[in-house]
Protein backbone atom coordinates (compact mmCIF):
# COMPACT_ATOMS: atom_id res chain seq x y z
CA UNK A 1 98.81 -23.54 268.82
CA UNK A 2 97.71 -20.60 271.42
CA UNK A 3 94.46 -21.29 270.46
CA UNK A 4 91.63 -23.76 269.88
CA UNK A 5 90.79 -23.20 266.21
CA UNK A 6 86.75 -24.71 266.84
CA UNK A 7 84.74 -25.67 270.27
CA UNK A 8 81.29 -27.38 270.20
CA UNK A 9 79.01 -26.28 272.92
CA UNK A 10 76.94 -29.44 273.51
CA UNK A 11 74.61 -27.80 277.16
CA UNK A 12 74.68 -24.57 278.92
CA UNK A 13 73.72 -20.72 278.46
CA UNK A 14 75.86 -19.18 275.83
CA UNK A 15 76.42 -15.48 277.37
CA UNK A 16 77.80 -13.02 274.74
CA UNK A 17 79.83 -10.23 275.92
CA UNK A 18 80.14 -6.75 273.70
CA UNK A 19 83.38 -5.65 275.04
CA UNK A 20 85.74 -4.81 277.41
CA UNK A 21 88.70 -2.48 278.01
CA UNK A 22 90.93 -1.10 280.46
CA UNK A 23 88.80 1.64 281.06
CA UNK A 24 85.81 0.98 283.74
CA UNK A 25 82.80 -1.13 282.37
CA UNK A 26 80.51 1.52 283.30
CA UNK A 27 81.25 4.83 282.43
CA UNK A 28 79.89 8.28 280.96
CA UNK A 29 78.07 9.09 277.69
CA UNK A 30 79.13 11.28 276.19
CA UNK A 31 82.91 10.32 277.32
CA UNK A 32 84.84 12.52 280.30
CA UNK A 33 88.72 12.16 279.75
CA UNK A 34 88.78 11.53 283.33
CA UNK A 35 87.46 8.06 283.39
CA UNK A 36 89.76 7.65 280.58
CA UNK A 37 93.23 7.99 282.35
CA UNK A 38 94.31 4.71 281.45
CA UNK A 39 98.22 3.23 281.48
CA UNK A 40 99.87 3.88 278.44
CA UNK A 41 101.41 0.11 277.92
CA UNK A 42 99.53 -2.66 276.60
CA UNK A 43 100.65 -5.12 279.37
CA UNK A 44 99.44 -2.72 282.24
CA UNK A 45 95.61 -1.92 279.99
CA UNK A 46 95.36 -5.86 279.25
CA UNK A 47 95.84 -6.69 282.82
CA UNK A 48 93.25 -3.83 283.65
CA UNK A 49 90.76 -5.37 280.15
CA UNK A 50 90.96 -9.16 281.80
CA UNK A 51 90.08 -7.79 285.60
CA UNK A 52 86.90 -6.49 284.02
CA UNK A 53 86.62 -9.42 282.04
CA UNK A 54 86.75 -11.32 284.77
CA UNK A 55 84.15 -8.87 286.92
CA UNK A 56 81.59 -9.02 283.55
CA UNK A 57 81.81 -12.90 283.68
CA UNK A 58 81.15 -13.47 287.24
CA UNK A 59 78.07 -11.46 287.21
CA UNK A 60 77.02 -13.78 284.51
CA UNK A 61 77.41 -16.65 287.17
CA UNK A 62 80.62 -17.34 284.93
CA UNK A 63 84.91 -17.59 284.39
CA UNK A 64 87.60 -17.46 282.28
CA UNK A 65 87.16 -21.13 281.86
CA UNK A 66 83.89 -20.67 280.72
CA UNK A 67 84.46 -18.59 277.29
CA UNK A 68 84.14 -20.52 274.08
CA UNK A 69 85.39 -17.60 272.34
CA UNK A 70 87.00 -14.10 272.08
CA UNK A 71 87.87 -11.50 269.84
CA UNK A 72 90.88 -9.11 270.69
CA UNK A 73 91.02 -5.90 269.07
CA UNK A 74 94.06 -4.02 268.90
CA UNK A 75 95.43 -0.73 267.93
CA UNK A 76 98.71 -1.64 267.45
CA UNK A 77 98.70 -5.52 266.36
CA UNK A 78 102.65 -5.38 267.09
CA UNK A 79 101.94 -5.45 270.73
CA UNK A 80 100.02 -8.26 270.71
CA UNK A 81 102.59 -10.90 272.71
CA UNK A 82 102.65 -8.42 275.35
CA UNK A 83 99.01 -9.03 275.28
CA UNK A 84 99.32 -13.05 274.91
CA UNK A 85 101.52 -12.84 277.86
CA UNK A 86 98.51 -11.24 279.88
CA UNK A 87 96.16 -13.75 278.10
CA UNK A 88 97.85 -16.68 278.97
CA UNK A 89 98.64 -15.74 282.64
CA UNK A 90 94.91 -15.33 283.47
CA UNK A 91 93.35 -18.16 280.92
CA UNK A 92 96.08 -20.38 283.11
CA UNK A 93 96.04 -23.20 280.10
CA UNK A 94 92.72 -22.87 278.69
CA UNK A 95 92.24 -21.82 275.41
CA UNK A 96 89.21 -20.32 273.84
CA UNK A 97 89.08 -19.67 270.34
CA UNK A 98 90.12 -16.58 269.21
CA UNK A 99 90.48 -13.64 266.73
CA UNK A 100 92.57 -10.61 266.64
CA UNK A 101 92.08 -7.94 265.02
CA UNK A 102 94.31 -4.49 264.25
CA UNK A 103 91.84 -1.11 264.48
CA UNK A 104 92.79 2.21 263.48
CA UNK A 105 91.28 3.13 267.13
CA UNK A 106 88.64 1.94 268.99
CA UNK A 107 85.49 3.75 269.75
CA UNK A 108 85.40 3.70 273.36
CA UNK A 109 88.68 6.08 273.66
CA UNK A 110 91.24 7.10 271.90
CA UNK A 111 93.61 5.66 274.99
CA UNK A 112 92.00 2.61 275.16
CA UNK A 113 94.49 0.13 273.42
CA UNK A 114 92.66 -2.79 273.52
CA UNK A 115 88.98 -4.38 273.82
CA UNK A 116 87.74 -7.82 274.18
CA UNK A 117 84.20 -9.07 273.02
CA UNK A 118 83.80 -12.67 274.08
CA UNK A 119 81.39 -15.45 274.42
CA UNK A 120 81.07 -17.92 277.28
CA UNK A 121 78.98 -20.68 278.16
CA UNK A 122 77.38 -20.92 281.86
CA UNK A 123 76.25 -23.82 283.32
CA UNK A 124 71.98 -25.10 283.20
C-alpha cells in the first residue's frame, strides 16, 4: 500500500495543520493575483506545497517523519501520481495515513492545484 491505513499515537504533542499550498503560507486578505503566480503543473506546485510543509512543521519543532496523517486535496484527482511522485520523494519511505480528495477548486486560489492539511506528532 502507499499508505498506512491507521497509526496509534501512544506520547507526544499532536500539532494539526489547516493547510498548505504552493502559494506562500502567509499571504494577503483579501487575495492579490500577484502572490498567486504559481506553476501551472502539479509536480512543480506539490514540490512548492511540501517546501512549505516542511517550513510549517519545523516551526512546530517538527518533520515529515513526524505526521500521523494528511489529507490531499486536489483539483484534478487525475494528477494525483504526479503528486505521489512528489509525496514519496520527500516522505523518503514513511507513510502517514492519508486521504485524497477531488475539489471543484480550492478556496485559497483558483491556481492553487493542490492543498495539504495534516497532523503530526512532536516530541514531550
Amino acid at each position: 500500500m502507499p499508505y498506512a491505513p491507521g497509526i496509534l499515537v501512544a506520547q507526544g504533542r499532536l500539532v494539526f495543520l489547516s493547510g498548505v499550498t504552493a502559494a506562500p503560507v502567509y499571504h494577503s486578505h483579501p487575495h492579490r493575483d500577484e502572490e498567486f503566480d504559481l506553476p501551472s503543473t502539479m509536480r512543480e506546485q506539490a514540490v512548492l506545497a511540501m517546501e512549505n510543509l516542511k517550513k510549517t512543521l519545523a516551526a512546530a519543532g517538527c518533520t515529515l517523519s513526524d505526521l500521523v496523517s494528511a489529507t490531499r486535496y486536489l483539483t484534478d484527482v487525475g494528477e494525483q501520481e504526479d503528486l505521489n511522485r512528489v509525496w514519496a520523494e520527500y516522505l523518503a519511505g514513511h507513510l502517514p495515513t492519508t486521504t485524497t480528495v477531488e475539489v471543484s477548486r480550492l478556496a485559497t486560489h483558483p491556481r492553487c492545484k493542490l492543498e495539504i492539511s495534516a497532523i503530526a506528532v512532536a516530541e514531550g
